[in-house]
C-alpha atoms as a PDB file:
ATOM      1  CA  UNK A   1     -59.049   0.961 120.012  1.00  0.00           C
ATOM      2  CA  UNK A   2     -60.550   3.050 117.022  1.00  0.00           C
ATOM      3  CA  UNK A   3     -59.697   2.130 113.153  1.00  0.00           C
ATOM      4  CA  UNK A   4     -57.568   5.424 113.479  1.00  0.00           C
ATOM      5  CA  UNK A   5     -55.820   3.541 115.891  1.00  0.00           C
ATOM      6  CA  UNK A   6     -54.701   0.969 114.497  1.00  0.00           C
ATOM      7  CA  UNK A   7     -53.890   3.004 111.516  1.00  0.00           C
ATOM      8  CA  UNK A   8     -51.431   4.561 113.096  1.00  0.00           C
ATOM      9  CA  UNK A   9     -49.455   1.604 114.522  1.00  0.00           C
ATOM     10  CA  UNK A  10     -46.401   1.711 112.256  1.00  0.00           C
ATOM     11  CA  UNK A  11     -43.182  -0.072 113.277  1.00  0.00           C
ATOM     12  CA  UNK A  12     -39.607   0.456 111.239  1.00  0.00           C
ATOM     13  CA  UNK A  13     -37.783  -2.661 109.956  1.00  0.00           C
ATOM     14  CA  UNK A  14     -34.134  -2.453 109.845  1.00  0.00           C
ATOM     15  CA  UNK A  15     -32.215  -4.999 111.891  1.00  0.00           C
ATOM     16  CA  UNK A  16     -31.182  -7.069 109.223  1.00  0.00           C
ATOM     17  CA  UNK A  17     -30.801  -7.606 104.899  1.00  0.00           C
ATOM     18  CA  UNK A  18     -31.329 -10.744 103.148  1.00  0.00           C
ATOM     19  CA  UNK A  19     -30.163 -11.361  99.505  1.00  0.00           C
ATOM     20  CA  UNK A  20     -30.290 -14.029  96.984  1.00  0.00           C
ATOM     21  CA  UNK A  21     -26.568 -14.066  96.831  1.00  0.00           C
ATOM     22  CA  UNK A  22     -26.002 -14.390 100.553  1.00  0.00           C
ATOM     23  CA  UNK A  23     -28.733 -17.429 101.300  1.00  0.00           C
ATOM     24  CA  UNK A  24     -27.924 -21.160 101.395  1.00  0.00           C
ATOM     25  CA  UNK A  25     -28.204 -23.369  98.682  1.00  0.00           C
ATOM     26  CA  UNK A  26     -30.976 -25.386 100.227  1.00  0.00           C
ATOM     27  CA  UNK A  27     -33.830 -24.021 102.245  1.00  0.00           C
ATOM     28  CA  UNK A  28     -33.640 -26.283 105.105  1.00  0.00           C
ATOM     29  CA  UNK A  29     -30.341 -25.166 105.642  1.00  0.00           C
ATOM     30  CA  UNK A  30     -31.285 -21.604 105.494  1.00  0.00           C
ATOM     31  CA  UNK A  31     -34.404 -22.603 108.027  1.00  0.00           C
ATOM     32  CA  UNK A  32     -31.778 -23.976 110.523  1.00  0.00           C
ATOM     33  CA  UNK A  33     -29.584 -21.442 110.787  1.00  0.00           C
ATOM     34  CA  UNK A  34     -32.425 -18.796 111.481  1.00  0.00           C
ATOM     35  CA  UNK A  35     -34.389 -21.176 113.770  1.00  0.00           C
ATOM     36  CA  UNK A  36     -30.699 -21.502 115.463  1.00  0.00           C
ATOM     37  CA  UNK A  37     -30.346 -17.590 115.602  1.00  0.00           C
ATOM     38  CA  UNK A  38     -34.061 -16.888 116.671  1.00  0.00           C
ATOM     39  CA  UNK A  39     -33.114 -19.553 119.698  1.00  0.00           C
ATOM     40  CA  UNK A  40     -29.985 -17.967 120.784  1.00  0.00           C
ATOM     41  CA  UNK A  41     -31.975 -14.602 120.821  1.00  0.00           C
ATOM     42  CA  UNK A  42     -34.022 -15.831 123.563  1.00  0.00           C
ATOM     43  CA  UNK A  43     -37.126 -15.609 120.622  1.00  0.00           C
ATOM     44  CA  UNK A  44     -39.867 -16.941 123.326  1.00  0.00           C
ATOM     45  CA  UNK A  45     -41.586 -20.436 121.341  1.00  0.00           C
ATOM     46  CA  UNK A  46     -38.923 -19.873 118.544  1.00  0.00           C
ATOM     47  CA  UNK A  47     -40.644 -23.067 116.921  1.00  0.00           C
ATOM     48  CA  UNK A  48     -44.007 -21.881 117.443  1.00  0.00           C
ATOM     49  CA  UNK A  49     -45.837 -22.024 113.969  1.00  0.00           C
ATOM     50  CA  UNK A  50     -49.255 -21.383 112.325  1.00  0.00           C
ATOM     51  CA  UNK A  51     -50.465 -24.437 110.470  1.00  0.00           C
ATOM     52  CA  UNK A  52     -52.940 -24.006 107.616  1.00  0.00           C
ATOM     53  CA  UNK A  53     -55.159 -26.544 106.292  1.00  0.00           C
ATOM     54  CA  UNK A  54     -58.750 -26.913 104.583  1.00  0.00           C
ATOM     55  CA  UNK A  55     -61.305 -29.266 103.510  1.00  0.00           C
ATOM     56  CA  UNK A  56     -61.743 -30.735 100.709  1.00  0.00           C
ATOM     57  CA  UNK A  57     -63.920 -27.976  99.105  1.00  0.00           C
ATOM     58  CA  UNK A  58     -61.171 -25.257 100.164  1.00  0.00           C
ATOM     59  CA  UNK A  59     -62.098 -23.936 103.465  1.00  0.00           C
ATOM     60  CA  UNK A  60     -59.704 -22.704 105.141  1.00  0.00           C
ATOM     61  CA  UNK A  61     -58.197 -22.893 108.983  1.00  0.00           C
ATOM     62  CA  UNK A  62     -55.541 -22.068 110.952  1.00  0.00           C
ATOM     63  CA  UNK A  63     -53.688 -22.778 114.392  1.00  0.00           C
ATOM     64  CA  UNK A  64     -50.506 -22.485 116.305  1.00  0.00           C
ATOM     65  CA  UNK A  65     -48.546 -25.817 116.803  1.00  0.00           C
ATOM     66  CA  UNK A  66     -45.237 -26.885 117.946  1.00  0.00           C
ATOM     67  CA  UNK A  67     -42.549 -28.141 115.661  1.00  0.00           C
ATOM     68  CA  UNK A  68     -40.793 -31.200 117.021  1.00  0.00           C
ATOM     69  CA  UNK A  69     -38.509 -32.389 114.270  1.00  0.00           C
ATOM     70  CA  UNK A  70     -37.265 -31.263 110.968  1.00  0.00           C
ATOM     71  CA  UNK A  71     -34.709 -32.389 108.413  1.00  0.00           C
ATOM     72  CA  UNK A  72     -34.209 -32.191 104.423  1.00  0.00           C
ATOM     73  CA  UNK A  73     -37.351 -34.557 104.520  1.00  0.00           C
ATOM     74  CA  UNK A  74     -39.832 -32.094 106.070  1.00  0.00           C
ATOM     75  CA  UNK A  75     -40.746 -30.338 109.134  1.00  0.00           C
ATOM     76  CA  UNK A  76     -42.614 -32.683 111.975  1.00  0.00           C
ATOM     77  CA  UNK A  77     -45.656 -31.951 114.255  1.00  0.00           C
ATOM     78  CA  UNK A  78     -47.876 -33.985 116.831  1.00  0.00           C
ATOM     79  CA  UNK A  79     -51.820 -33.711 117.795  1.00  0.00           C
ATOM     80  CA  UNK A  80     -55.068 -36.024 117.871  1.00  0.00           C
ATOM     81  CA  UNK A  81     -55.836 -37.854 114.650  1.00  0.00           C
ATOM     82  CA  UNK A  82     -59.330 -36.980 115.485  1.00  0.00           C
ATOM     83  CA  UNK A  83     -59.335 -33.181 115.898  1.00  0.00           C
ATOM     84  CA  UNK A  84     -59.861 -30.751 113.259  1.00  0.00           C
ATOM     85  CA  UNK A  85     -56.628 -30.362 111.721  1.00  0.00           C
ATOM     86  CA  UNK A  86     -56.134 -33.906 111.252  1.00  0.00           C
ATOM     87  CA  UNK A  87     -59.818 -34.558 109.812  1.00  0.00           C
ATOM     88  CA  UNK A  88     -59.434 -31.886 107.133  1.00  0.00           C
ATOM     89  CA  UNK A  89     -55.558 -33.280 106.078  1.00  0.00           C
ATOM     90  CA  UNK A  90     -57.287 -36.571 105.530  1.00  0.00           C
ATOM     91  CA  UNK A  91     -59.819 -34.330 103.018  1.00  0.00           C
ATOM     92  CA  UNK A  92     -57.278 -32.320 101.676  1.00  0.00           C
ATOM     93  CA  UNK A  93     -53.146 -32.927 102.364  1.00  0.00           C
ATOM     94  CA  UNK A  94     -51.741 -29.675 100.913  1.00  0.00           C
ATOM     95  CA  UNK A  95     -50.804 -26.830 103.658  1.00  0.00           C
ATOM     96  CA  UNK A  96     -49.158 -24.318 105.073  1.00  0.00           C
ATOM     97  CA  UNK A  97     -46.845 -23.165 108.058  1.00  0.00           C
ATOM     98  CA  UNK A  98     -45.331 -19.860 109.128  1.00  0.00           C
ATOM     99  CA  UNK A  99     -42.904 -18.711 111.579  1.00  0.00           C
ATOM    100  CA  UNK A 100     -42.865 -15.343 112.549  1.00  0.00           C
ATOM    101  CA  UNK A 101     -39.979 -13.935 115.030  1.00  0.00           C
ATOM    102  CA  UNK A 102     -40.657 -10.035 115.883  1.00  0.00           C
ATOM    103  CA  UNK A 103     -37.634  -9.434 117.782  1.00  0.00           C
ATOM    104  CA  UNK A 104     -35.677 -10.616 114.545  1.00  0.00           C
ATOM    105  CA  UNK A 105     -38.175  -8.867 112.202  1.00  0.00           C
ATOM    106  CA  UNK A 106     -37.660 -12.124 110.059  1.00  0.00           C
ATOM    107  CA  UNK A 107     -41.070 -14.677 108.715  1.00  0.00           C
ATOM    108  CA  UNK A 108     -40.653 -18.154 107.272  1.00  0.00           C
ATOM    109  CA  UNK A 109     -43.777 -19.506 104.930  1.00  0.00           C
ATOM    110  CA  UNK A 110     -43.190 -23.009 103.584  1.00  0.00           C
ATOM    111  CA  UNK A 111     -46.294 -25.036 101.377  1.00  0.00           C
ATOM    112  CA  UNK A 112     -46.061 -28.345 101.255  1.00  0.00           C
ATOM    113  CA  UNK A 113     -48.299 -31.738 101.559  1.00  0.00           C
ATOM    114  CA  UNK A 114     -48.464 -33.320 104.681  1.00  0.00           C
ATOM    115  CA  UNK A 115     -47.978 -36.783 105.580  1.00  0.00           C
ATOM    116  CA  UNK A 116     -49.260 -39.418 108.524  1.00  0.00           C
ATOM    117  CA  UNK A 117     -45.523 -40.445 110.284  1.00  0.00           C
ATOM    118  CA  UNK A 118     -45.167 -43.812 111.018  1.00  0.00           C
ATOM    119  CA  UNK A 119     -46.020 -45.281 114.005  1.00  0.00           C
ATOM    120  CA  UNK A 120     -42.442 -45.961 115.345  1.00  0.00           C
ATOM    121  CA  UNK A 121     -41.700 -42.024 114.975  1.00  0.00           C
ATOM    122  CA  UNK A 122     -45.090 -40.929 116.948  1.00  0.00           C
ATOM    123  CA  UNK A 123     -43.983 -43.411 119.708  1.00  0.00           C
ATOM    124  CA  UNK A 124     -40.392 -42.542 119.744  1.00  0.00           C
ATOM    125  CA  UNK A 125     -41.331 -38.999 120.423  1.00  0.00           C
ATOM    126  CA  UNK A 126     -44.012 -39.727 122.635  1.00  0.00           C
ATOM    127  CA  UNK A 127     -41.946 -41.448 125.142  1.00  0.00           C
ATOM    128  CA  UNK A 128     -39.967 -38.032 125.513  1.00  0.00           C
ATOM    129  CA  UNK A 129     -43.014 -35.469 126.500  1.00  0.00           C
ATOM    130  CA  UNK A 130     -43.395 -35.276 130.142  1.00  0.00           C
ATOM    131  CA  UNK A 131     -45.681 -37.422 132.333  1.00  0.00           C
ATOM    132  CA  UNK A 132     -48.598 -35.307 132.454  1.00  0.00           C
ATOM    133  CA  UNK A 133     -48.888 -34.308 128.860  1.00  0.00           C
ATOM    134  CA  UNK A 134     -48.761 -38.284 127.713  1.00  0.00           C
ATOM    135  CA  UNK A 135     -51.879 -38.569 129.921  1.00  0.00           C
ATOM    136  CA  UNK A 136     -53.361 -35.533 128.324  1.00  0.00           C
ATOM    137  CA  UNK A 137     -53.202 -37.096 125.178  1.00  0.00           C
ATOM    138  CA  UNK A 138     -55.275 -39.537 126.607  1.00  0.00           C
ATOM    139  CA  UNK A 139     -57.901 -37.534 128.132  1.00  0.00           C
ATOM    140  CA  UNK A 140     -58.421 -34.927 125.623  1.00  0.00           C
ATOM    141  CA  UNK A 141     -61.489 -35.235 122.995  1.00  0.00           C
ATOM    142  CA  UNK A 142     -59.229 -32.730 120.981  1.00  0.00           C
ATOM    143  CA  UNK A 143     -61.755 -30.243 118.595  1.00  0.00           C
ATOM    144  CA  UNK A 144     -65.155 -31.805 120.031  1.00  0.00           C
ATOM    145  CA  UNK A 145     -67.616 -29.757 121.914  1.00  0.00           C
ATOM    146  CA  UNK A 146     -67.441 -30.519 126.141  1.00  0.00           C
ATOM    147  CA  UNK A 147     -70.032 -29.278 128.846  1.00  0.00           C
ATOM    148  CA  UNK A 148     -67.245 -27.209 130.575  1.00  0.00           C
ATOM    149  CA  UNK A 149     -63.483 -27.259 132.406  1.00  0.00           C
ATOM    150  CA  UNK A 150     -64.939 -29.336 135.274  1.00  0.00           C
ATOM    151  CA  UNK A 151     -65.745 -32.486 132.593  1.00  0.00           C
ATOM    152  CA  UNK A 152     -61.771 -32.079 131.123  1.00  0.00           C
ATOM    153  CA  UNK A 153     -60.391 -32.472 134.645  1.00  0.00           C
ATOM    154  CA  UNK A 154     -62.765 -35.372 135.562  1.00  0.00           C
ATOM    155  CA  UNK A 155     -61.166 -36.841 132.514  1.00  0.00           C
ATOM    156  CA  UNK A 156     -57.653 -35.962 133.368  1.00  0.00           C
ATOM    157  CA  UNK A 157     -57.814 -37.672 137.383  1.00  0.00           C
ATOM    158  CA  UNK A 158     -59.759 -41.094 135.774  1.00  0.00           C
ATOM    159  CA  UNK A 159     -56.650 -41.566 133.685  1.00  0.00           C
ATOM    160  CA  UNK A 160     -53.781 -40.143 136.446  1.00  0.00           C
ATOM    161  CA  UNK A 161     -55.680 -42.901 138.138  1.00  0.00           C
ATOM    162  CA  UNK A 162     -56.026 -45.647 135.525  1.00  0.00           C
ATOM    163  CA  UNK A 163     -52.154 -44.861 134.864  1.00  0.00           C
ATOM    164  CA  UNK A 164     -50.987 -44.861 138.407  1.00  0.00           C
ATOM    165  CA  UNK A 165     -47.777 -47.031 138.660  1.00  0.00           C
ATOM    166  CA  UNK A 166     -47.941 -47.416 134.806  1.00  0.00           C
ATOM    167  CA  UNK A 167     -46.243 -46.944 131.607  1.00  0.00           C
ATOM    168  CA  UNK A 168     -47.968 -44.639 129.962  1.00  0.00           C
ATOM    169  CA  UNK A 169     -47.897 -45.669 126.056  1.00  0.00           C
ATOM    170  CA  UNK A 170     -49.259 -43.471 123.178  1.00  0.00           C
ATOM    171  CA  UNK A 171     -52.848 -43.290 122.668  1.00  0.00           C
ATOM    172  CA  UNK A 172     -53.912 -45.111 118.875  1.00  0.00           C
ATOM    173  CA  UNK A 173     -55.503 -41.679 117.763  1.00  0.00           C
ATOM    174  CA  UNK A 174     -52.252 -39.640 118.872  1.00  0.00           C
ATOM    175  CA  UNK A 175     -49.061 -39.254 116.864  1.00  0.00           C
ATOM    176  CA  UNK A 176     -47.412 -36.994 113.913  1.00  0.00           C
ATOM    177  CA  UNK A 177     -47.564 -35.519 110.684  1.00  0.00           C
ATOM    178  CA  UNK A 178     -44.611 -34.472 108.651  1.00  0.00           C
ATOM    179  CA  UNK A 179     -45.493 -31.752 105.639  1.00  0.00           C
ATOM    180  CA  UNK A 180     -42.720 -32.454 103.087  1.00  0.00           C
ATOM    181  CA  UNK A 181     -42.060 -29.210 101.398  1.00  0.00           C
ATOM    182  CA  UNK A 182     -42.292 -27.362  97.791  1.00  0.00           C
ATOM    183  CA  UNK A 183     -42.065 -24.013  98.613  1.00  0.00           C
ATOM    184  CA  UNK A 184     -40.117 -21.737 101.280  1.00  0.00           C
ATOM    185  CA  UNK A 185     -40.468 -17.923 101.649  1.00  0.00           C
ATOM    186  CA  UNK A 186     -37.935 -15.962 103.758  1.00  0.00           C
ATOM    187  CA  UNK A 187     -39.000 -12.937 104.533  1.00  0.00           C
ATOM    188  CA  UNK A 188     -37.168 -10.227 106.303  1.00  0.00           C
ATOM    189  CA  UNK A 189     -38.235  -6.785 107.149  1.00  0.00           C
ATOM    190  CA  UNK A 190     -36.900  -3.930 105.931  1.00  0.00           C
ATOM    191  CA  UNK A 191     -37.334   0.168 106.007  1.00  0.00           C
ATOM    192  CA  UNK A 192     -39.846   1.369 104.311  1.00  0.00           C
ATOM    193  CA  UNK A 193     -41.720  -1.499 103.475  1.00  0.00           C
ATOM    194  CA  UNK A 194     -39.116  -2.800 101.198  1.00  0.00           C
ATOM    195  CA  UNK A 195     -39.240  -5.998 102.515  1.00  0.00           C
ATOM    196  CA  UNK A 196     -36.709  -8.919 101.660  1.00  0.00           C
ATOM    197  CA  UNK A 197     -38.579 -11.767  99.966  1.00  0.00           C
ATOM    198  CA  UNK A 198     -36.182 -14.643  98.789  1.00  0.00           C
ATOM    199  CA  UNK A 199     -38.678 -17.497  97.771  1.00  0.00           C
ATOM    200  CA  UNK A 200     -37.374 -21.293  97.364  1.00  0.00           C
ATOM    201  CA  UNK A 201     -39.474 -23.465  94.637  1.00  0.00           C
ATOM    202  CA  UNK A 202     -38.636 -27.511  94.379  1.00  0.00           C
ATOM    203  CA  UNK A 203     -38.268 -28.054  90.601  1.00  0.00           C
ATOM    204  CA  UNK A 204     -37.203 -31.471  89.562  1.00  0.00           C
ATOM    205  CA  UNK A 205     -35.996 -32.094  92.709  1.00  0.00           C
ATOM    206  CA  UNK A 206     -34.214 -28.830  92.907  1.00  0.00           C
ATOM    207  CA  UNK A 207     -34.386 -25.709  94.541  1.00  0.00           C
ATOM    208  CA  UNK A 208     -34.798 -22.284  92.512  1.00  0.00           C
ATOM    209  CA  UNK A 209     -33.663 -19.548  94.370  1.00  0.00           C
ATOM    210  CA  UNK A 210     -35.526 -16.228  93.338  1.00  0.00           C
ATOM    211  CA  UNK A 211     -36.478 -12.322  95.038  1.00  0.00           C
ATOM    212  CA  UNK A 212     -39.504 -11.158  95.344  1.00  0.00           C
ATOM    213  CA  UNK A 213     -41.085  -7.905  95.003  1.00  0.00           C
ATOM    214  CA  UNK A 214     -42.254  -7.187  98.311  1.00  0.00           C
END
């Protein structure tokens, strides 16, 4: 596919409106009802979301993770404590997540600094995740360099096999992080490029409900 191409890929927003008047009062509320609504649509991964983070010095990266939890006190994720993401929140605990949902034409950006959950939480929902992925956990360098497949699944069988007949209990450099938030951005797409912006900021422990341009 040329430039020209891609140019010309153009696609008309116009499902939906979103106005300051018509929003909740809190943005986790607001996040709820649209996670709820892209669910019920049959959105596929409706809590599928990009994580940002960087290092210390600012550089950037950026993956898609699974949200697991969420309340008024943040929105909850799981991985290694040794892979990437996890090494630059120790340098650096500010980032980022967005949701985007297509078939609803609708994004959700919230900013926010991220904390370690306690170990109680990471076990609690580590016991729920299905037999196979607990072992994963477990045989999974997560972010480091590996010769190729083959060495992964020689990993995987020496713990099925260490585990056999076992509980399996959470690995010490496995659990979650929680990113309490400042800032959410609902954004909903609308003709011409007029997009809906309505942006929550956490001032004094309350939320400020304004538009943006878009």
């Amino acid at each position: 596919m040329s430039p020209k191409d891609l140019n010309a890929l153009r696609h008309e927003y116009s499902l939906k409106s979103l106005s300051e008047n018509d929003v909740k009062p809190t943005p986790i509320e607001q996040f709820d009802l649209w996670l709820s609504q892209a669910i019920e649509s049959g959105v596929p991964e409706p809590n599928a979301m990009t994580l940002a983070t960087s290092t210390f010095d600012g550089k950037p990266s950026a993956r898609v993770v699974l949200l697991k939890h969420y309340d008024d006190k943040g929105l909850s994720f799981f991985t290694n404590y040794e892979s990437r993401k996890a090494k630059n929140i120790l340098q650096n605990p500010y980032g980022a997540l967005v949701f985007y949902w297509p078939e609803l034409e609708r994004q959700v950006r919230i900013e926010g600094k991220i904390h370690k959950a306690t170990d109680a939480e990471s076990d609690r929902y580590f016991k729920t995740r299905p037999e196979a992925s607990k072992i994963g956990a477990w045989a999974s360098p997560q972010s480091s360099v590996i010769p190729n497949r083959k060495y992964l699944e020689r990993l995987m069988a020496d713990f099925e096999e260490e585990f056999k007949g076992k509980t399996v209990k959470r690995p010490p450099n496995w659990g979650g992080y929680t990113l309490v938030p400042t800032l959410f951005e609902f954004w909903q797409g609308r003709p011409n490029r007029l997009h809906d912006r309505i942006q929550y900021t956490l001032i004094n422990n309350q939320w400020k409900i304004e538009r943006l341009a878009p």
